[in-house]
PDB file of N, CA and C in Angstrom:
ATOM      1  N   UNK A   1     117.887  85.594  93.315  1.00  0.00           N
ATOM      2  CA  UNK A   1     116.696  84.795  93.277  1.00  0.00           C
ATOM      3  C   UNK A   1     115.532  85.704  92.865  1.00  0.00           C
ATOM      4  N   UNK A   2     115.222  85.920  91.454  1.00  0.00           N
ATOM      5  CA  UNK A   2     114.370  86.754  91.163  1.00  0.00           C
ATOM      6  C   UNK A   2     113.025  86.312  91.549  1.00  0.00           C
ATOM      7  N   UNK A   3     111.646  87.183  91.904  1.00  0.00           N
ATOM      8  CA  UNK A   3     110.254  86.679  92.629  1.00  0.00           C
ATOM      9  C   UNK A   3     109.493  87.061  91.339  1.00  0.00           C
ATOM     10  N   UNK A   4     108.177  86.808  91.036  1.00  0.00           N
ATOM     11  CA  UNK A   4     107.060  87.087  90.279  1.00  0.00           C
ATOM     12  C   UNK A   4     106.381  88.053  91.022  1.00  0.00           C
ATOM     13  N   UNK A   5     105.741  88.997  90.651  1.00  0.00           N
ATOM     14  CA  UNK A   5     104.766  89.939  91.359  1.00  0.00           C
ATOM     15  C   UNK A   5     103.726  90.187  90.590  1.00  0.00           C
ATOM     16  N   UNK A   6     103.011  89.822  91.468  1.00  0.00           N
ATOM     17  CA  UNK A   6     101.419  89.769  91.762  1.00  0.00           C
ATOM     18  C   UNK A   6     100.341  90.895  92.465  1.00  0.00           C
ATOM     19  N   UNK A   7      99.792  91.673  91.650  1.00  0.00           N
ATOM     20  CA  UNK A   7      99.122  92.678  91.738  1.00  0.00           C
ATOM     21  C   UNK A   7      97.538  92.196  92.239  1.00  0.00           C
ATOM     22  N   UNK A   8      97.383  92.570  93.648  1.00  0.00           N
ATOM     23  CA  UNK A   8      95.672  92.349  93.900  1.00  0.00           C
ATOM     24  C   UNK A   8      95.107  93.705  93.217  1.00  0.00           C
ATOM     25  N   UNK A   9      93.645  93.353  92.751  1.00  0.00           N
ATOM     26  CA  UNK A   9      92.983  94.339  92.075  1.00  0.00           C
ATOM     27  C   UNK A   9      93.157  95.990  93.004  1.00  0.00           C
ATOM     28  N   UNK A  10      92.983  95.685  94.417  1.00  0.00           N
ATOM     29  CA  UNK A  10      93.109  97.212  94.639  1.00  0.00           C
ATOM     30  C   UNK A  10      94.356  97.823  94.756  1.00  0.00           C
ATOM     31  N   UNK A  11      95.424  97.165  94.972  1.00  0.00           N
ATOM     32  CA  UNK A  11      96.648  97.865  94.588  1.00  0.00           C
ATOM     33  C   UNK A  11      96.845  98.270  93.024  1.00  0.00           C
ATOM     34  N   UNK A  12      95.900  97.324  92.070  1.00  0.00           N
ATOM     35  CA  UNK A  12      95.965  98.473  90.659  1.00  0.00           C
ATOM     36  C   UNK A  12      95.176  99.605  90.550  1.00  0.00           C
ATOM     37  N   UNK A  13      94.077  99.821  91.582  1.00  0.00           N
ATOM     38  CA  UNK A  13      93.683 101.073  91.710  1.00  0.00           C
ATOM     39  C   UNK A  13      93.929 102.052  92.130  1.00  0.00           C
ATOM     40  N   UNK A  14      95.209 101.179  93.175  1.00  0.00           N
ATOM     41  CA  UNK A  14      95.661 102.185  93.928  1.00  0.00           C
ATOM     42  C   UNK A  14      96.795 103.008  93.247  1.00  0.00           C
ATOM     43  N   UNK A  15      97.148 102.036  92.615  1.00  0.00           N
ATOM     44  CA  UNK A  15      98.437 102.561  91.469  1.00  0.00           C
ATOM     45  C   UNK A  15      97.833 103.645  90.881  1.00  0.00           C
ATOM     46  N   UNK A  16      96.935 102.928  89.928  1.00  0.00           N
ATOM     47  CA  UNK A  16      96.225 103.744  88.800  1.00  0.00           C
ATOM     48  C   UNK A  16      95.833 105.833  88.947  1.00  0.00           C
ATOM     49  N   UNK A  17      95.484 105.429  90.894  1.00  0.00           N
ATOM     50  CA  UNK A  17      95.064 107.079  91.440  1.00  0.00           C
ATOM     51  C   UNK A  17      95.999 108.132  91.788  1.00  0.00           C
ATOM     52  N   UNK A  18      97.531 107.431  91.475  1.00  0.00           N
ATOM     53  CA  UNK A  18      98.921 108.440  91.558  1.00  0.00           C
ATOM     54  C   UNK A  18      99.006 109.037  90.433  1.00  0.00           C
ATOM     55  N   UNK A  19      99.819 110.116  90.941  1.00  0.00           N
ATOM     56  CA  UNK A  19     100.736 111.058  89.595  1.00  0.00           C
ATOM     57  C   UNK A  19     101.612 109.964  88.799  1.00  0.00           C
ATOM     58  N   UNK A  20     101.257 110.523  87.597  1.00  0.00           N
ATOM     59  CA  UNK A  20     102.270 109.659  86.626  1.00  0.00           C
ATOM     60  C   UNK A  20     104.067 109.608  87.433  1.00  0.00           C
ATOM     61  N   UNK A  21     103.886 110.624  87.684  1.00  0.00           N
ATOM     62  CA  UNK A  21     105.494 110.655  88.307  1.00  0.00           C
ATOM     63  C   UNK A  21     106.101 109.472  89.575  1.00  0.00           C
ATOM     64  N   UNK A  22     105.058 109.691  90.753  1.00  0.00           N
ATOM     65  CA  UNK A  22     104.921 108.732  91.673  1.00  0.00           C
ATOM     66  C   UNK A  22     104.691 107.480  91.216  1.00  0.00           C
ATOM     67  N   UNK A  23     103.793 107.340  90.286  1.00  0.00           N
ATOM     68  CA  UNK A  23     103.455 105.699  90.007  1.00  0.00           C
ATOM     69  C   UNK A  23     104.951 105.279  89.316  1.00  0.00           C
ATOM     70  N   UNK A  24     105.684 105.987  88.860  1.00  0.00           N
ATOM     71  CA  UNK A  24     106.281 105.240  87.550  1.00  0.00           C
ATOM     72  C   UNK A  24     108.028 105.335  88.976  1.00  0.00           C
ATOM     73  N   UNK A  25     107.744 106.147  89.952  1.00  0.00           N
ATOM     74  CA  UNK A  25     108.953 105.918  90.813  1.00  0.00           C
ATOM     75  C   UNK A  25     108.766 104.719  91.552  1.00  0.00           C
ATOM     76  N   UNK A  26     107.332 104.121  91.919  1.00  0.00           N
ATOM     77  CA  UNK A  26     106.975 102.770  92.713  1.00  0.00           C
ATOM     78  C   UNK A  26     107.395 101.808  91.941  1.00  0.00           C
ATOM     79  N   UNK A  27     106.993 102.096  90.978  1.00  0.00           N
ATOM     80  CA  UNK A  27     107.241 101.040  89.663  1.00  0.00           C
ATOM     81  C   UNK A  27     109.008 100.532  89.577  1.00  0.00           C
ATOM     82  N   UNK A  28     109.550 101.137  89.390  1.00  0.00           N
ATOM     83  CA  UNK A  28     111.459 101.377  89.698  1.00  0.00           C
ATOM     84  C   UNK A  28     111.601 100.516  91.123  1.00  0.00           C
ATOM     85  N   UNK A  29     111.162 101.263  92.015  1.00  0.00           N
ATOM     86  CA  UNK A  29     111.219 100.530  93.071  1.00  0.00           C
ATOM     87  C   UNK A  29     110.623  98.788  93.037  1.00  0.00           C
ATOM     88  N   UNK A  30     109.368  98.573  92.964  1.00  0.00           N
ATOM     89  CA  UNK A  30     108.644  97.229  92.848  1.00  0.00           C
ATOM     90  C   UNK A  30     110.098  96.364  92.013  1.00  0.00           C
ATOM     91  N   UNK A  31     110.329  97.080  90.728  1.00  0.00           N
ATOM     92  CA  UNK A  31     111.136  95.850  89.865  1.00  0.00           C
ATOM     93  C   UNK A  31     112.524  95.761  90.256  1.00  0.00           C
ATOM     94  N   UNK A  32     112.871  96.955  90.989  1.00  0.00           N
ATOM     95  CA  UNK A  32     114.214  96.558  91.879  1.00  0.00           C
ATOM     96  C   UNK A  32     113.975  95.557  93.247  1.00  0.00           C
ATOM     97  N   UNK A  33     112.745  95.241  93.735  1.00  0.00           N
ATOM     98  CA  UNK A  33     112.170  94.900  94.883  1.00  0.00           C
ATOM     99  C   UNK A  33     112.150  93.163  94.110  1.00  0.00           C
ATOM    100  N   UNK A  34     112.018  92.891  93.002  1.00  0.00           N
ATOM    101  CA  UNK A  34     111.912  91.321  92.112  1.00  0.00           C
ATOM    102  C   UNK A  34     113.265  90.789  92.716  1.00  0.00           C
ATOM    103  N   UNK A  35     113.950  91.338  92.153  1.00  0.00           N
ATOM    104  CA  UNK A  35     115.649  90.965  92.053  1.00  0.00           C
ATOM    105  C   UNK A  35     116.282  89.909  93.352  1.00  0.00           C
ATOM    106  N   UNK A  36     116.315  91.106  94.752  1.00  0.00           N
ATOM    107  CA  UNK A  36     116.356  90.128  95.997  1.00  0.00           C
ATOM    108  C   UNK A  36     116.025  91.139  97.154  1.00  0.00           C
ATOM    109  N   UNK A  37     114.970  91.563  96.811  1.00  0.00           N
ATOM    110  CA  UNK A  37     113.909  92.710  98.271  1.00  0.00           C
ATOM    111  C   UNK A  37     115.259  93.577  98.610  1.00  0.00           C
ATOM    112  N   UNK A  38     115.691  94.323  97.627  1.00  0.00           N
ATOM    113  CA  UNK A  38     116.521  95.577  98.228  1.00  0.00           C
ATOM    114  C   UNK A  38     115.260  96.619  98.047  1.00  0.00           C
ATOM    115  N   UNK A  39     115.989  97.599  99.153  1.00  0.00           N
ATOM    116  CA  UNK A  39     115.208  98.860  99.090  1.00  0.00           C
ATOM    117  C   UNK A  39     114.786  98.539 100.337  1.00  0.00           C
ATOM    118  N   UNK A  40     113.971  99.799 100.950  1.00  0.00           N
ATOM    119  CA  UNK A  40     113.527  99.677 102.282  1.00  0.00           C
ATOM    120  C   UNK A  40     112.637  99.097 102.402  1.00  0.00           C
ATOM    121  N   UNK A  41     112.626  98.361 102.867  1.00  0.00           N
ATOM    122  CA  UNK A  41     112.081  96.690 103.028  1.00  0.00           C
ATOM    123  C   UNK A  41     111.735  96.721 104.857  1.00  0.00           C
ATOM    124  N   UNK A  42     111.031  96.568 105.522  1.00  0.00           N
ATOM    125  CA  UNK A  42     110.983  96.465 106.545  1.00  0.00           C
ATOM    126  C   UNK A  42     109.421  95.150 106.926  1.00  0.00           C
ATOM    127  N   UNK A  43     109.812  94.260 107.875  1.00  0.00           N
ATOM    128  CA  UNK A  43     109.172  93.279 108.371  1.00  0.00           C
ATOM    129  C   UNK A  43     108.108  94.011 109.478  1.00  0.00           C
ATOM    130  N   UNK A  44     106.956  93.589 109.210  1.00  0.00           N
ATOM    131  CA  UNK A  44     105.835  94.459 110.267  1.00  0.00           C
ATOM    132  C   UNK A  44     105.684  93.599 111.399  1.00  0.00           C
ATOM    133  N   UNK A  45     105.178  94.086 112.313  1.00  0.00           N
ATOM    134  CA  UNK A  45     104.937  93.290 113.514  1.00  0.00           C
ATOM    135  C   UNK A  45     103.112  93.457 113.949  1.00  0.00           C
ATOM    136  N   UNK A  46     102.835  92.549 114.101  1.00  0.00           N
ATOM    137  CA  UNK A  46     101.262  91.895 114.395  1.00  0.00           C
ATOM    138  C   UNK A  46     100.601  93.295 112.929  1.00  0.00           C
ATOM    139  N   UNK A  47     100.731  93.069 111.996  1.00  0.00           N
ATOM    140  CA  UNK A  47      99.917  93.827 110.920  1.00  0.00           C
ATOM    141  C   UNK A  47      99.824  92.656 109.725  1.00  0.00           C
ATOM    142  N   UNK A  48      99.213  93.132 108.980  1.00  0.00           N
ATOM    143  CA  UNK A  48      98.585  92.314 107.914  1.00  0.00           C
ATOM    144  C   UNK A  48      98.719  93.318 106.607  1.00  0.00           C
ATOM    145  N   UNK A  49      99.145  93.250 105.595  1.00  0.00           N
ATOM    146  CA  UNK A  49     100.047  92.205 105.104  1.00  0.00           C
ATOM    147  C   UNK A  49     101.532  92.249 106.021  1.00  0.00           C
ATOM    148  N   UNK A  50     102.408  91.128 105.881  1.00  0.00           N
ATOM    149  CA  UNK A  50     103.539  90.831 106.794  1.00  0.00           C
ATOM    150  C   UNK A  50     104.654  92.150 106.654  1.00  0.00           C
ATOM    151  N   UNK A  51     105.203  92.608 105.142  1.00  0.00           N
ATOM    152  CA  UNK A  51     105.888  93.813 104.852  1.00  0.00           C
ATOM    153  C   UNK A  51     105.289  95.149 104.214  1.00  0.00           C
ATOM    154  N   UNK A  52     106.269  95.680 104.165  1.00  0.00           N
ATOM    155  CA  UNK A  52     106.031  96.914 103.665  1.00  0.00           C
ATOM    156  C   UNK A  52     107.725  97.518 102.774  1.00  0.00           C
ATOM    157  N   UNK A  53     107.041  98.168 101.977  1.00  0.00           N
ATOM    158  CA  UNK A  53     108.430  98.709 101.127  1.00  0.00           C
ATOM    159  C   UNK A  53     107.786 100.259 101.339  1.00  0.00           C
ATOM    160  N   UNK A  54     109.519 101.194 101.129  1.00  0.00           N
ATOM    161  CA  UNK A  54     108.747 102.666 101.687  1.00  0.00           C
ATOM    162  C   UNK A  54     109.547 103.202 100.510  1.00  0.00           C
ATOM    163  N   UNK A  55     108.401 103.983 100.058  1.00  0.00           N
ATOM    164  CA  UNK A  55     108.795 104.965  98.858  1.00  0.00           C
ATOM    165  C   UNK A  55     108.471 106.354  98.555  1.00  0.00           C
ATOM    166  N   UNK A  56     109.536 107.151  99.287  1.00  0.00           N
ATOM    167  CA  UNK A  56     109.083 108.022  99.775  1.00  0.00           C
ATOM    168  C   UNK A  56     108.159 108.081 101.043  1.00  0.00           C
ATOM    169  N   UNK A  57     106.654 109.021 100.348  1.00  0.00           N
ATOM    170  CA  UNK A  57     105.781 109.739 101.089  1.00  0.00           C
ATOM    171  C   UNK A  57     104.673 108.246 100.783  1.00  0.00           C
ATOM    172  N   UNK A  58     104.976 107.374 100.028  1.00  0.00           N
ATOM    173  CA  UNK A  58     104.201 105.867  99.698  1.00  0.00           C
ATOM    174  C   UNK A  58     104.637 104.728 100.587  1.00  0.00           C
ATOM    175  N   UNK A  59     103.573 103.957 100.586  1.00  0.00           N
ATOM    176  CA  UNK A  59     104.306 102.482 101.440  1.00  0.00           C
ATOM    177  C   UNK A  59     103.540 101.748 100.289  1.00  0.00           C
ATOM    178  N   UNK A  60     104.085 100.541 100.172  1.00  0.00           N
ATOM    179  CA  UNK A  60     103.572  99.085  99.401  1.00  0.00           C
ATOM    180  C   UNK A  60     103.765  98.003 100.294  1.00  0.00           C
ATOM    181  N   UNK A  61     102.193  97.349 100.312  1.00  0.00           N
ATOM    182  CA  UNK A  61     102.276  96.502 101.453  1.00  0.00           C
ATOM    183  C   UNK A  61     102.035  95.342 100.938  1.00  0.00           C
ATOM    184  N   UNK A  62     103.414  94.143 101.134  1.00  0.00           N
ATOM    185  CA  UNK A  62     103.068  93.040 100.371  1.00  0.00           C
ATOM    186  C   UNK A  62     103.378  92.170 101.117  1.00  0.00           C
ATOM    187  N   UNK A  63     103.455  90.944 100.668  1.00  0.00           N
ATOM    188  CA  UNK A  63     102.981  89.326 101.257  1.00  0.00           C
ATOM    189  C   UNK A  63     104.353  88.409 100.001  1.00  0.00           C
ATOM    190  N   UNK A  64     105.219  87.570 100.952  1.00  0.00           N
ATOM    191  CA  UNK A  64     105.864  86.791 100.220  1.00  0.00           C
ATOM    192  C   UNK A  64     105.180  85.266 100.101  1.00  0.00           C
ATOM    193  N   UNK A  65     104.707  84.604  99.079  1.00  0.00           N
ATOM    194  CA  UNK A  65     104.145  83.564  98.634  1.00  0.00           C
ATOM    195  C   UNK A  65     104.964  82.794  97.977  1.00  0.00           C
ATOM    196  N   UNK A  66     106.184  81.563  98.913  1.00  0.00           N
ATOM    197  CA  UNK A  66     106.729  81.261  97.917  1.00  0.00           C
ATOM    198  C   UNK A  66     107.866  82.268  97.256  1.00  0.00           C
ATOM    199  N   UNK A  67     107.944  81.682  95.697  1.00  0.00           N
ATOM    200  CA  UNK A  67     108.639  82.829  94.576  1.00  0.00           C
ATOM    201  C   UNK A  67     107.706  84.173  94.335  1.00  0.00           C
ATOM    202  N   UNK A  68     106.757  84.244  95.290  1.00  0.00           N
ATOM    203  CA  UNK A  68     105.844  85.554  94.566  1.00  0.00           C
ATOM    204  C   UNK A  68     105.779  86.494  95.297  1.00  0.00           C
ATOM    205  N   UNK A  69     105.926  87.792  95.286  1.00  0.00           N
ATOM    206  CA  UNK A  69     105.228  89.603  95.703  1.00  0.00           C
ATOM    207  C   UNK A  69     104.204  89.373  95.369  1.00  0.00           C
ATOM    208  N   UNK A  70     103.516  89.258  96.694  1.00  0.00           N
ATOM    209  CA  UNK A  70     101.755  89.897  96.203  1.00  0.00           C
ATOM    210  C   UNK A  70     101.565  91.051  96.522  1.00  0.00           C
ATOM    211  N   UNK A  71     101.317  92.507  95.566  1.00  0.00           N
ATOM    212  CA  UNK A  71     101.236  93.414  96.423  1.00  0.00           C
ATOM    213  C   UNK A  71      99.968  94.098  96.690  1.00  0.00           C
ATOM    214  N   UNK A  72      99.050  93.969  97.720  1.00  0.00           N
ATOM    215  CA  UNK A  72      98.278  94.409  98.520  1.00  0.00           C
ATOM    216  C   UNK A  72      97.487  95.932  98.169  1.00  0.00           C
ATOM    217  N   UNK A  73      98.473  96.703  98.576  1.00  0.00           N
ATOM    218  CA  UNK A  73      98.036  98.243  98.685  1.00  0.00           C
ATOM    219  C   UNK A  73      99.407  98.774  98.266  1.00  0.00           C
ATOM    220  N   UNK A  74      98.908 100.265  97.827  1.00  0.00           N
ATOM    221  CA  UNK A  74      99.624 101.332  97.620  1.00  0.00           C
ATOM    222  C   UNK A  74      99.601 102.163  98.207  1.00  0.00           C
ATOM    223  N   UNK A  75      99.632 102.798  99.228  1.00  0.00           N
ATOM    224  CA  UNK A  75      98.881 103.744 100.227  1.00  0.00           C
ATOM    225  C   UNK A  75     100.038 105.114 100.352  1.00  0.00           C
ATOM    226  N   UNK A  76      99.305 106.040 100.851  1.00  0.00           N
ATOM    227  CA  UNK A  76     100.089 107.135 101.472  1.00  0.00           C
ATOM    228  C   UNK A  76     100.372 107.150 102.970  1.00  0.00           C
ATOM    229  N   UNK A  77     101.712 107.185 103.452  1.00  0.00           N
ATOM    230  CA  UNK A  77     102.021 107.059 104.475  1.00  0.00           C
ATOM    231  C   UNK A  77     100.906 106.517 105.515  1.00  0.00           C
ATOM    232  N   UNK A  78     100.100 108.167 105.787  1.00  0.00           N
ATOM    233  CA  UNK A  78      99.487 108.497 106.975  1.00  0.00           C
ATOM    234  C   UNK A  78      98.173 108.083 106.863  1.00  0.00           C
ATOM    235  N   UNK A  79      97.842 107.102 105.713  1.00  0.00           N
ATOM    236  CA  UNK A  79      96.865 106.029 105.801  1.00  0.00           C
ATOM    237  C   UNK A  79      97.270 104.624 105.969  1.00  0.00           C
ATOM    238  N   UNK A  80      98.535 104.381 105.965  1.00  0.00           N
ATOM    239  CA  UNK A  80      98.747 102.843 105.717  1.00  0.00           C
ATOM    240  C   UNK A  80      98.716 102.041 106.351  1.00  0.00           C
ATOM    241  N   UNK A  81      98.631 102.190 108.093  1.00  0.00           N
ATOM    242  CA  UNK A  81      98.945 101.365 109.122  1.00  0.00           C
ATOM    243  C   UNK A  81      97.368 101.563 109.871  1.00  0.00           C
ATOM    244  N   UNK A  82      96.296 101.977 109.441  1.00  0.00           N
ATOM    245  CA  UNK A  82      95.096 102.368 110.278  1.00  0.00           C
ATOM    246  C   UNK A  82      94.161 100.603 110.241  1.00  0.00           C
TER     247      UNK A  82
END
């Protein structure tokens, strides 16, 4: 059941402020994440947005809408949950 993904403006900034290397490994991840949410995928408890995908030393924090990934933020770990 493939999803659409949906980029809020600050997760493209947030993209945009990685190493080419890191961005383009999230990226791998995100379009393996379309397919059917493989990858480390974990459900949050009382946080906002509802998931998180972990990549590496990165988290991506997104929202299922329906057929859609909205994804939120791009963050580094030891900012992502504050």
């Amino acid at each position: 059941m493939p999803f659409n993904v949906d980029f809020k403006p600050r997760a493209i900034k947030d993209l945009s402020a990685l190493s080419k290397d890191n961005a383009r490994r999230i990226l791998e991840k995100i379009t393996a994440l379309q397919d059917d949410l493989q990858g480390d995928v974990k459900r949050l408890t009382e946080y906002r947005p509802e998931y998180r995908l972990r990549v590496g030393d990165y988290r991506v924090l997104f929202e299922l809408e329906d057929k859609t990934i909205v994804i939120y933020r791009i963050i580094h770990r030891r900012e992502a949950y504050r």
